[in-house]
C-alpha atoms as a PDB file:
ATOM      1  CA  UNK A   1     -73.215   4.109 -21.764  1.00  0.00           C
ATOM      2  CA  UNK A   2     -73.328   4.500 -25.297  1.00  0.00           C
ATOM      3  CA  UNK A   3     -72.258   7.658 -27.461  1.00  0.00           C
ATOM      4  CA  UNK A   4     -73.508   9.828 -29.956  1.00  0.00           C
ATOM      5  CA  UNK A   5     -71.055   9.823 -33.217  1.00  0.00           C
ATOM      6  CA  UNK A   6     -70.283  13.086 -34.114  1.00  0.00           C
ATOM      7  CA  UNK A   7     -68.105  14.468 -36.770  1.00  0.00           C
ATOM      8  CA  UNK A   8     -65.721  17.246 -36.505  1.00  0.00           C
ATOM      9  CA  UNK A   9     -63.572  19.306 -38.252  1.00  0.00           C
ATOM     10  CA  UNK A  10     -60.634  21.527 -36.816  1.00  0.00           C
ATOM     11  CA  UNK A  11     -59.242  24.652 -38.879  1.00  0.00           C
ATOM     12  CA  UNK A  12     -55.246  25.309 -38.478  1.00  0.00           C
ATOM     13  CA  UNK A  13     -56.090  27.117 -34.491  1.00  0.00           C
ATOM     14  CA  UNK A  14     -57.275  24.013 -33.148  1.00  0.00           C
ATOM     15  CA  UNK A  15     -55.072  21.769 -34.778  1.00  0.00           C
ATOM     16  CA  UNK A  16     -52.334  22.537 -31.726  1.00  0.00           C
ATOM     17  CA  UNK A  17     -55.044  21.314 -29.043  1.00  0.00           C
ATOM     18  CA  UNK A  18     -56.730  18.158 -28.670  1.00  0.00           C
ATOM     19  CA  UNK A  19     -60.113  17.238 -29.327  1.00  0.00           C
ATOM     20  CA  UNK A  20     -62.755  18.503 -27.269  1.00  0.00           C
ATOM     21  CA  UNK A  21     -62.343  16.140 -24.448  1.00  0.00           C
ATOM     22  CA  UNK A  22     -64.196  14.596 -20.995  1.00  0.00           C
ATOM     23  CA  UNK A  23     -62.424  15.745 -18.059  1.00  0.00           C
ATOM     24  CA  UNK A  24     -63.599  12.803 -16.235  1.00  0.00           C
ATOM     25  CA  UNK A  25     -65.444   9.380 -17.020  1.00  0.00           C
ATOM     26  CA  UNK A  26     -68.411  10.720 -15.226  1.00  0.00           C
ATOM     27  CA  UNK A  27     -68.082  13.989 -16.852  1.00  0.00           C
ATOM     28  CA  UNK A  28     -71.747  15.431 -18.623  1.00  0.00           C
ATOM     29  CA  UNK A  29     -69.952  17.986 -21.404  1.00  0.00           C
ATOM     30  CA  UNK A  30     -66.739  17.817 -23.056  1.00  0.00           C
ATOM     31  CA  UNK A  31     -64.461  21.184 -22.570  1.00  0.00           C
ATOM     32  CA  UNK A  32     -64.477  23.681 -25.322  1.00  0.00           C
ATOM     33  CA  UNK A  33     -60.768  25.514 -25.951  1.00  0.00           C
ATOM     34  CA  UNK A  34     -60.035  28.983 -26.952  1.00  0.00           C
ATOM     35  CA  UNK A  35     -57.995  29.594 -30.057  1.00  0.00           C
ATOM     36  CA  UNK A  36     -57.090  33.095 -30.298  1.00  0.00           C
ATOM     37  CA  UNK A  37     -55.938  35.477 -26.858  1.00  0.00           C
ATOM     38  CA  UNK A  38     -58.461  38.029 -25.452  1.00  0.00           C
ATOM     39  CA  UNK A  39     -58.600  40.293 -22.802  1.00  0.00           C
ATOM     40  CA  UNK A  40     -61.801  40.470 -20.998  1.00  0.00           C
ATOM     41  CA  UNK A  41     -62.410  43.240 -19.653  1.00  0.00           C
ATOM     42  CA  UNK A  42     -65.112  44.139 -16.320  1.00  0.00           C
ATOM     43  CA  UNK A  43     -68.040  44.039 -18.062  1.00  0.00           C
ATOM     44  CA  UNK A  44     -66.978  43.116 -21.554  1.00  0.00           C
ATOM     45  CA  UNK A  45     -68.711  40.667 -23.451  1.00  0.00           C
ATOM     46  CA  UNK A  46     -66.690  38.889 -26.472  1.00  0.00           C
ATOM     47  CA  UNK A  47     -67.349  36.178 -28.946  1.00  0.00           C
ATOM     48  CA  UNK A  48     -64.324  33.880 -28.231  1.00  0.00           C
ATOM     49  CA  UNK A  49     -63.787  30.955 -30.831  1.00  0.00           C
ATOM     50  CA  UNK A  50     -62.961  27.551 -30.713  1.00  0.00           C
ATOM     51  CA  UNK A  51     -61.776  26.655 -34.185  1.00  0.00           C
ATOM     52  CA  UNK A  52     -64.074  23.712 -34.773  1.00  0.00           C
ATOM     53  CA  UNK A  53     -67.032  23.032 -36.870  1.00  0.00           C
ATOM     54  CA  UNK A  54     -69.522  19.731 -35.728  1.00  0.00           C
ATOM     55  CA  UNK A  55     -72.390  17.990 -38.158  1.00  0.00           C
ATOM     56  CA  UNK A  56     -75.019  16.977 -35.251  1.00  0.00           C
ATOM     57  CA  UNK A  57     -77.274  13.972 -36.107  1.00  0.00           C
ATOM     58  CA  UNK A  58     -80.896  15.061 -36.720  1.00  0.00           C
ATOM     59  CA  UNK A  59     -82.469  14.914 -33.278  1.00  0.00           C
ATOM     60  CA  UNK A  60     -79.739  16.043 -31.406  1.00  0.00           C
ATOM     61  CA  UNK A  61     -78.568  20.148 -29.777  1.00  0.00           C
ATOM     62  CA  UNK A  62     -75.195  20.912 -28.672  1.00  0.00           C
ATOM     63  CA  UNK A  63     -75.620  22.705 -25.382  1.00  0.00           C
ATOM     64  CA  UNK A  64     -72.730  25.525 -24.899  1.00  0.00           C
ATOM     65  CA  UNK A  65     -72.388  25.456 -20.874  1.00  0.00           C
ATOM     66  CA  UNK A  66     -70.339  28.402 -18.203  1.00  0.00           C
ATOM     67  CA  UNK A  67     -67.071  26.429 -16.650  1.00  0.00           C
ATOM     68  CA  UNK A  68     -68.181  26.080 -12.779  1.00  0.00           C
ATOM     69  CA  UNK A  69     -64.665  27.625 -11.764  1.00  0.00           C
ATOM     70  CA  UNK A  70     -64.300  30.691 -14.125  1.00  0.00           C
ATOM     71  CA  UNK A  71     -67.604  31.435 -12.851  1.00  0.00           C
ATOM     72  CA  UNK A  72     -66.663  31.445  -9.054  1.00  0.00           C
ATOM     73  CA  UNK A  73     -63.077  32.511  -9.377  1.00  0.00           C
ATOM     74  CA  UNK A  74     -63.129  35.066 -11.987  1.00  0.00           C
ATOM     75  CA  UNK A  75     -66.952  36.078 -12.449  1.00  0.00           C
ATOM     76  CA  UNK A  76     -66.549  34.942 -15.954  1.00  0.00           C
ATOM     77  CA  UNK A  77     -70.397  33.916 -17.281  1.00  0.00           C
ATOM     78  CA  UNK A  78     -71.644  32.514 -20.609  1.00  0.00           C
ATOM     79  CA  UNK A  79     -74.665  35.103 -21.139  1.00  0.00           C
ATOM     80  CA  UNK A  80     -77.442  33.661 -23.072  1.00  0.00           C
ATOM     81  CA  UNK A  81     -76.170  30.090 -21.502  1.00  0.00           C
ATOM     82  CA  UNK A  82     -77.213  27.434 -22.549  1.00  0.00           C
ATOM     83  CA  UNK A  83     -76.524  28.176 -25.913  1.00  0.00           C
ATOM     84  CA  UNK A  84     -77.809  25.893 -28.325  1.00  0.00           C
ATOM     85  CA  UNK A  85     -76.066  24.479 -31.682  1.00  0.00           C
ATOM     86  CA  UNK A  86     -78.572  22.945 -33.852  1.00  0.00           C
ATOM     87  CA  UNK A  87     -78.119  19.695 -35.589  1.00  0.00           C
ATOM     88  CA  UNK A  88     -78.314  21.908 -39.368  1.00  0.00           C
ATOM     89  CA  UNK A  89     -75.310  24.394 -37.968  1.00  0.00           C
ATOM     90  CA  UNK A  90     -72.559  24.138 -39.591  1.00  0.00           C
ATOM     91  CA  UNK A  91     -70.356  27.264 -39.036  1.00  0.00           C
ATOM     92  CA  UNK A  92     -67.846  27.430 -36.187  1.00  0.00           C
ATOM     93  CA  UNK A  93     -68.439  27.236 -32.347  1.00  0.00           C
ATOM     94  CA  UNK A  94     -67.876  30.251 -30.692  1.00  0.00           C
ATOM     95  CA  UNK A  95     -68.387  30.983 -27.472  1.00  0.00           C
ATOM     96  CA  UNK A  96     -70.097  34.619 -26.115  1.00  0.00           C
ATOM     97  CA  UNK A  97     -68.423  35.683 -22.917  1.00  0.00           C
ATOM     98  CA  UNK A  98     -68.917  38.020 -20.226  1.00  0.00           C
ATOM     99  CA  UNK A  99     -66.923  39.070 -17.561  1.00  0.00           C
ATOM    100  CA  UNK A 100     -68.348  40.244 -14.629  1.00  0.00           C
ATOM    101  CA  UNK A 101     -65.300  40.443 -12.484  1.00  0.00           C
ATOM    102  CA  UNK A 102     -63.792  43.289 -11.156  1.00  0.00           C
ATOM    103  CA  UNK A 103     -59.897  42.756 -12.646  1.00  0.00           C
ATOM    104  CA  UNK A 104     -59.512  41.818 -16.845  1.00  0.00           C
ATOM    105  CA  UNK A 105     -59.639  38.000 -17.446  1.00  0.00           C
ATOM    106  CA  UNK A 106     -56.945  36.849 -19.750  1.00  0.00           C
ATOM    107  CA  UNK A 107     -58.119  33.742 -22.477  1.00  0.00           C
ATOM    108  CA  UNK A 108     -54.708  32.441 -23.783  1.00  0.00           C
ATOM    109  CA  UNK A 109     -55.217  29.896 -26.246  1.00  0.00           C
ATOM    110  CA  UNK A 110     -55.486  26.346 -25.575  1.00  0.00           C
ATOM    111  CA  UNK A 111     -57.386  27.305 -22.325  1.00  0.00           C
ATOM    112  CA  UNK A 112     -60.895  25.391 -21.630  1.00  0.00           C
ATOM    113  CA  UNK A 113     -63.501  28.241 -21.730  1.00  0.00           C
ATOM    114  CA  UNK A 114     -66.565  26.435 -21.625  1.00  0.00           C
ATOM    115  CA  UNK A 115     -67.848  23.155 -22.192  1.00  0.00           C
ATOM    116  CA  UNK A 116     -70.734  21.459 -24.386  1.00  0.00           C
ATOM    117  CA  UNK A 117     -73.193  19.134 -23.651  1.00  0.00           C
ATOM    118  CA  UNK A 118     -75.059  16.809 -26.580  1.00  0.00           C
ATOM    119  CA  UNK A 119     -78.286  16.069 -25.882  1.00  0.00           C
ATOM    120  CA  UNK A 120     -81.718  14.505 -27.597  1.00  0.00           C
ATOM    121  CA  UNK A 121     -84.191  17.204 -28.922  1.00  0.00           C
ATOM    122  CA  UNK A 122     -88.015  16.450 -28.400  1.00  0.00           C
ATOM    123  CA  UNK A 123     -90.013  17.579 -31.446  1.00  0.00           C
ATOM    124  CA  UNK A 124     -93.918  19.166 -30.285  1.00  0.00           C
ATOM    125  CA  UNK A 125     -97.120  19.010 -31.208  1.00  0.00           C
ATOM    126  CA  UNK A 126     -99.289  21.576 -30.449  1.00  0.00           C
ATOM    127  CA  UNK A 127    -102.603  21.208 -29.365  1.00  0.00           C
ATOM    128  CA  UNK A 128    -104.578  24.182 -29.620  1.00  0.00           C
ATOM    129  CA  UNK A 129    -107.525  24.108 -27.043  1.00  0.00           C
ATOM    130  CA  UNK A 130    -109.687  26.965 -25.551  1.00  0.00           C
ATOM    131  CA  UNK A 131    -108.602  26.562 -21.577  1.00  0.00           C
ATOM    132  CA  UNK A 132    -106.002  24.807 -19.780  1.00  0.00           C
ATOM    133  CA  UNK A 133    -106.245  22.309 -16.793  1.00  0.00           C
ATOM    134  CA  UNK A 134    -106.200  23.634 -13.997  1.00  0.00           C
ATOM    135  CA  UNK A 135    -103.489  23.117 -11.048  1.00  0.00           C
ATOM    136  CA  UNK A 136    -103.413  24.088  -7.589  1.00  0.00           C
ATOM    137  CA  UNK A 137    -100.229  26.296  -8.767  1.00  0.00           C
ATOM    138  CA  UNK A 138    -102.477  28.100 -11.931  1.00  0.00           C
ATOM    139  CA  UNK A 139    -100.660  30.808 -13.025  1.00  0.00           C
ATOM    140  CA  UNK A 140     -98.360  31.474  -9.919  1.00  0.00           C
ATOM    141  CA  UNK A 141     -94.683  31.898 -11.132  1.00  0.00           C
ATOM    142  CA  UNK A 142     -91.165  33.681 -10.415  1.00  0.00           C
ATOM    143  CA  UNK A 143     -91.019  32.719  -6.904  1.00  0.00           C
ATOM    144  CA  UNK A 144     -94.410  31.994  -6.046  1.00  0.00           C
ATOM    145  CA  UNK A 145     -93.892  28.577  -4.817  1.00  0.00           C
ATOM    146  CA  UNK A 146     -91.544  29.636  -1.878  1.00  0.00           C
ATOM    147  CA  UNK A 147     -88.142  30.817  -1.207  1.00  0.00           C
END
């Protein structure tokens, strides 16, 4: 499998924590780390940084993805998730936060608080026409199709 070069730059936070890393070979997003404590509260939402900064080749997104196990073990949710970093951003990651818990959710430093897929962007075309195609679904949405 082959990988996307991407460059990075750490301010003096995320200097004490590795690199945003794989957790496992077959792993889809590397985990993003917190670099300042917070106190979540039930029902707060915070903007929780990272400490990095990433130049994204031209055709590429940074997706910013919930942690499966803060979401089931602490109600902790990403809110407008996926979050997208485009390939011209330059300013820091930062992660929004929400926790929909019942108890405060304590971010220490250091801990993994989300993680961030890089994928290929497809650039569109649009083709302006007067009707659509029609499909035996048509305009049936938000459930429509069955449970």
């Amino acid at each position: 499998m082959s990988g996307v070069s991407v460059s990075i730059t750490r301010d003096e936070r995320a200097r004490a924590f590795p690199l945003p890393a794989y957790a496992t070979p077959a792993s889809a997003g590397v985990d993003l780390r917190a670099v300042e404590k917070h106190v979540l509260q039930p029902g707060e939402r915070a903007l929780v940084p990272t400490g990095i900064r990433i130049a994204l080749p031209v055709g590429y997104e940074a997706q910013v993805r919930p942690r499966s196990g803060l979401a089931l073990k602490h109600g902790i949710i990403l809110p407008n998730s996926p979050g997208t970093i485009d390939a011209d951003y330059r300013g820091e990651v930062q992660v929004i936060m929400q926790n929909l818990g019942d108890a405060p959710f304590v971010i220490e430093p250091g801990d993994r608080i989300a993680q961030m897929v890089v994928a290929p962007v497809s650039r569109l075309d649009w083709i302006e026409a007067d009707v659509l195609e029609e499909t035996e679904r048509g305009s049936g949405g938000f459930g429509s199709t069955g449970k």
